[in-house]
Protein backbone atom coordinates (compact mmCIF):
# COMPACT_ATOMS: atom_id res chain seq x y z
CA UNK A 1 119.31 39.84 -45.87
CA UNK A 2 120.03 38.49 -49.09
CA UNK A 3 123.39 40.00 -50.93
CA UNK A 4 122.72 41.31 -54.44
CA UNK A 5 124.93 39.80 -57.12
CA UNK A 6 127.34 42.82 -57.33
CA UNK A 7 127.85 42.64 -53.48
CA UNK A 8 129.07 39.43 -53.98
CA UNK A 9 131.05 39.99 -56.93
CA UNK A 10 132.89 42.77 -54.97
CA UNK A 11 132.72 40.46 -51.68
CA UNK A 12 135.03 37.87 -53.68
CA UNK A 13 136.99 40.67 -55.91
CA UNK A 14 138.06 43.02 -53.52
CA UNK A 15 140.89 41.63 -51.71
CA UNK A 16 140.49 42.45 -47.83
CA UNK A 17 144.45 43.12 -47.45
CA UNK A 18 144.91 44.93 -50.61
CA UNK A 19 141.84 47.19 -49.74
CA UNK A 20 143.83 48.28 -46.59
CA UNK A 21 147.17 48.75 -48.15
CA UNK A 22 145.49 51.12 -50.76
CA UNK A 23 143.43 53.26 -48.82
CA UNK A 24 144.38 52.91 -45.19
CA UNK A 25 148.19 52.96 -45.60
CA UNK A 26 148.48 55.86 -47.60
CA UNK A 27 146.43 57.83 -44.92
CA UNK A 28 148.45 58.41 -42.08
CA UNK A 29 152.49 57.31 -40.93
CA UNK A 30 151.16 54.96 -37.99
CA UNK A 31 149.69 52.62 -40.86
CA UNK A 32 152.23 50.00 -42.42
CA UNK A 33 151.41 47.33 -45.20
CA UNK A 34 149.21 44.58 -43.84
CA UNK A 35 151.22 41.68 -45.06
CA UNK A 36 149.65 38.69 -45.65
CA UNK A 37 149.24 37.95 -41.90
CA UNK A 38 146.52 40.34 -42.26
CA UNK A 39 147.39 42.84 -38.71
CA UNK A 40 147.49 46.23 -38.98
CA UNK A 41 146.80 49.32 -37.07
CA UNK A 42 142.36 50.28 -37.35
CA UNK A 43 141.82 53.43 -39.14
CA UNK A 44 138.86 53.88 -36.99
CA UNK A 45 140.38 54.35 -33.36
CA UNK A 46 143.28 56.13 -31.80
CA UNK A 47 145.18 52.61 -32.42
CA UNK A 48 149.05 52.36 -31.91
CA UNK A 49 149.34 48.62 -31.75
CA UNK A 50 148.10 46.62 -34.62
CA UNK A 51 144.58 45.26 -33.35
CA UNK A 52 142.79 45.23 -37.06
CA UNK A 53 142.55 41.87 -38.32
CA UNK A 54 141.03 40.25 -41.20
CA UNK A 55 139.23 37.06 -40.83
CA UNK A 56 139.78 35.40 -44.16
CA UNK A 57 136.85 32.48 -43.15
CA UNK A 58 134.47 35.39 -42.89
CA UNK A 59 135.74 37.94 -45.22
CA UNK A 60 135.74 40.58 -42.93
CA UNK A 61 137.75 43.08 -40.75
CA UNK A 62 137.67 42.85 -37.19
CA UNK A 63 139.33 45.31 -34.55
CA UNK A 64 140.06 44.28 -31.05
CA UNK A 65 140.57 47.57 -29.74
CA UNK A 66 136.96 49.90 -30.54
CA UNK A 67 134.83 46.73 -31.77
CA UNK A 68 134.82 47.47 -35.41
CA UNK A 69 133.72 44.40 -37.81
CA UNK A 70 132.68 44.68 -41.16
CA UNK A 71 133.15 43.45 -44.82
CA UNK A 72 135.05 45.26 -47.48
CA UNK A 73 132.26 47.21 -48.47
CA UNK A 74 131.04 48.74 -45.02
CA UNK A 75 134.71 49.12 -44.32
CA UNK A 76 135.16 51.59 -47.31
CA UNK A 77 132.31 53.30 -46.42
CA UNK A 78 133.00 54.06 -43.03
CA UNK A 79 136.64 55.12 -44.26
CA UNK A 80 135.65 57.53 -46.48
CA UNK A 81 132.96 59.21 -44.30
CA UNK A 82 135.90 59.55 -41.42
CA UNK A 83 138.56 60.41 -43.57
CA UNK A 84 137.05 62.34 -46.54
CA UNK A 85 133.95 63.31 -45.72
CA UNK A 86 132.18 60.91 -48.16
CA UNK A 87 128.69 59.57 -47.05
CA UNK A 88 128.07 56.88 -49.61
CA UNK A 89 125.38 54.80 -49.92
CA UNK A 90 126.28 50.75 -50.26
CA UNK A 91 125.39 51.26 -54.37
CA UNK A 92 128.02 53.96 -54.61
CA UNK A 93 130.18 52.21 -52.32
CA UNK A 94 130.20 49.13 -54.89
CA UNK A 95 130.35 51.12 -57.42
CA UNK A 96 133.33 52.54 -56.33
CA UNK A 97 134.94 49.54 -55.44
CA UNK A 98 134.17 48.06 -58.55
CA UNK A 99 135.66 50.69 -60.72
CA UNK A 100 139.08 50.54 -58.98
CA UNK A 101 139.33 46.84 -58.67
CA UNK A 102 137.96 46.56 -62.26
CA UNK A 103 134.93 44.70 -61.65
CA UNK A 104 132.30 44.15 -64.24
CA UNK A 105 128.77 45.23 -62.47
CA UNK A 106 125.48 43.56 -63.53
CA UNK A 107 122.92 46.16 -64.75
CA UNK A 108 119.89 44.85 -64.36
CA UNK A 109 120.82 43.89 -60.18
CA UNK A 110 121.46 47.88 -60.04
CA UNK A 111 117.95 48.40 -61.04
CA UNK A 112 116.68 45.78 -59.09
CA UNK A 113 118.18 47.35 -55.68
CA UNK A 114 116.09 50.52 -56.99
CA UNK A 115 113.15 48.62 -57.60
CA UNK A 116 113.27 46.86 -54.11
CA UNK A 117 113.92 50.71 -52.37
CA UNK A 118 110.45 51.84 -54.49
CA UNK A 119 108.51 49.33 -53.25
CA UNK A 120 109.20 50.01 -50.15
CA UNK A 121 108.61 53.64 -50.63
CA UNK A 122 104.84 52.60 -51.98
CA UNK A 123 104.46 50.58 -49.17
CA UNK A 124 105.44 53.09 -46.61
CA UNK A 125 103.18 55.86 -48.79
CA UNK A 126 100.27 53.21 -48.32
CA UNK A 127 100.21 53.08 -44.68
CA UNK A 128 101.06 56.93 -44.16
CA UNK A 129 97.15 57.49 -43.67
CA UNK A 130 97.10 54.86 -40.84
CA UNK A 131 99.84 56.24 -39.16
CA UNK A 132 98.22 60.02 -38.92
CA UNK A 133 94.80 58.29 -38.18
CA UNK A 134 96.74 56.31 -35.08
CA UNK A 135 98.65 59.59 -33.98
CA UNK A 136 95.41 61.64 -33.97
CA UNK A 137 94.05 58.86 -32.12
CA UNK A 138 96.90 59.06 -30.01
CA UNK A 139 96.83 63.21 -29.26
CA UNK A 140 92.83 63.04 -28.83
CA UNK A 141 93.17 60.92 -25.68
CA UNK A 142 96.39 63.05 -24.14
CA UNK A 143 93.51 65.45 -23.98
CA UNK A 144 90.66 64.41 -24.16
CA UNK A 145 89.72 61.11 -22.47
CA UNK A 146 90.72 59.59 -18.95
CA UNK A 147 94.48 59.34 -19.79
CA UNK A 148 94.45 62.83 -20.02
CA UNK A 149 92.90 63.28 -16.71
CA UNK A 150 94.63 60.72 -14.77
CA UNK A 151 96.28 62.67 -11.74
CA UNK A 152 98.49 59.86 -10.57
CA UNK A 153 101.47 60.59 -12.92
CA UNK A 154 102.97 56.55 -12.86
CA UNK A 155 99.56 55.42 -14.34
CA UNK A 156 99.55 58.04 -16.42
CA UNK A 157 102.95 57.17 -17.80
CA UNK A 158 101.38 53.28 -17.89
CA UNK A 159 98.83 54.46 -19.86
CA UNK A 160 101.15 56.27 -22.52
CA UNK A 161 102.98 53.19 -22.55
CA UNK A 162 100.66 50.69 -23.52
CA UNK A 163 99.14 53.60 -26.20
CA UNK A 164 102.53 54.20 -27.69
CA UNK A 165 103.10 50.30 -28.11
CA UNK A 166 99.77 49.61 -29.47
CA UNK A 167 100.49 52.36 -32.09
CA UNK A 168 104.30 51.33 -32.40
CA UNK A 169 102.82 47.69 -33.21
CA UNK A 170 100.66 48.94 -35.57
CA UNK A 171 103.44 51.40 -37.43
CA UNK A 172 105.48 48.65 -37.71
CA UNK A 173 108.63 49.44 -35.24
């Protein structure tokens, strides 16, 4: 998926090491200051030996203990959920991190993000009377054709199957 301008901008502006000495650090006594080795102890697991590093070719965090990987932004977001209680969105999230780090946002990206999430709210609006017309489909033969009067439960189940992909197909899953 294609990064929006301001993801970028905080991409290149947020520096992955001083992002974890500012927020992570402060958070707990196990956490020291990621030097510029970039190791340090993962917020996100019971972790007691450093096993969060940053890879600097790829800009992101990556724990060898639970798994974790993720850019600056996903990082902070998953941080302050677990720590503070904070669901943000990616917007806030770069928001956020833009205000701290003193990033200069481009307006008009902001309301193209919105833009992109309306269309896709049209387009899911569009296709809402398809989807009721499949599931009534779908609840008219549990009862009232031959799946619904199959005795043999595994060809029954078959039956369901193939339905519920057909419809699945169709919805867009």
């Amino acid at each position: 998926m294609k990064k929006s301008k301001n993801e970028v901008s905080i991409l290149k502006g947020v520096p992955l090491i001083d992002w974890y000495n500012k927020f992570v650090v402060p958070s707990g006594n196990k956490y020291r200051v990621m030097t510029e080795k970039g190791v340090g102890v993962c917020p996100f697991h019971d972790d007691h030996d450093p096993s969060l590093k940053v890879w600097g070719s790829k800009n992101v965090f990556h724990c060898f203990g639970c798994g974790f990987t993720g850019d600056v932004i996903i990082t902070h977001m998953r941080f302050k959920k677990l720590y503070h209680g904070e669901k943000l969105t990616k917007e806030e999230a770069i928001k956020q991190l833009a205000s701290i780090w003193g990033i200069q946002l481009i307006e008009e990206d902001i309301i193209s993000d919105k833009s992109i999430f309306k269309e896709g709210i049209e387009y899911i609006q569009k296709d809402i009377p398809s989807v009721f017309n499949d599931l009534n489909i779908y609840s008219y033969s549990i009862f009232n054709t031959k799946i619904g009067k199959v005795n043999d439960i595994n060809k029954r189940i078959k039956m369901y199957q193939d339905l519920d992909i057909r419809i699945v197909s169709k919805i867009g899953g």
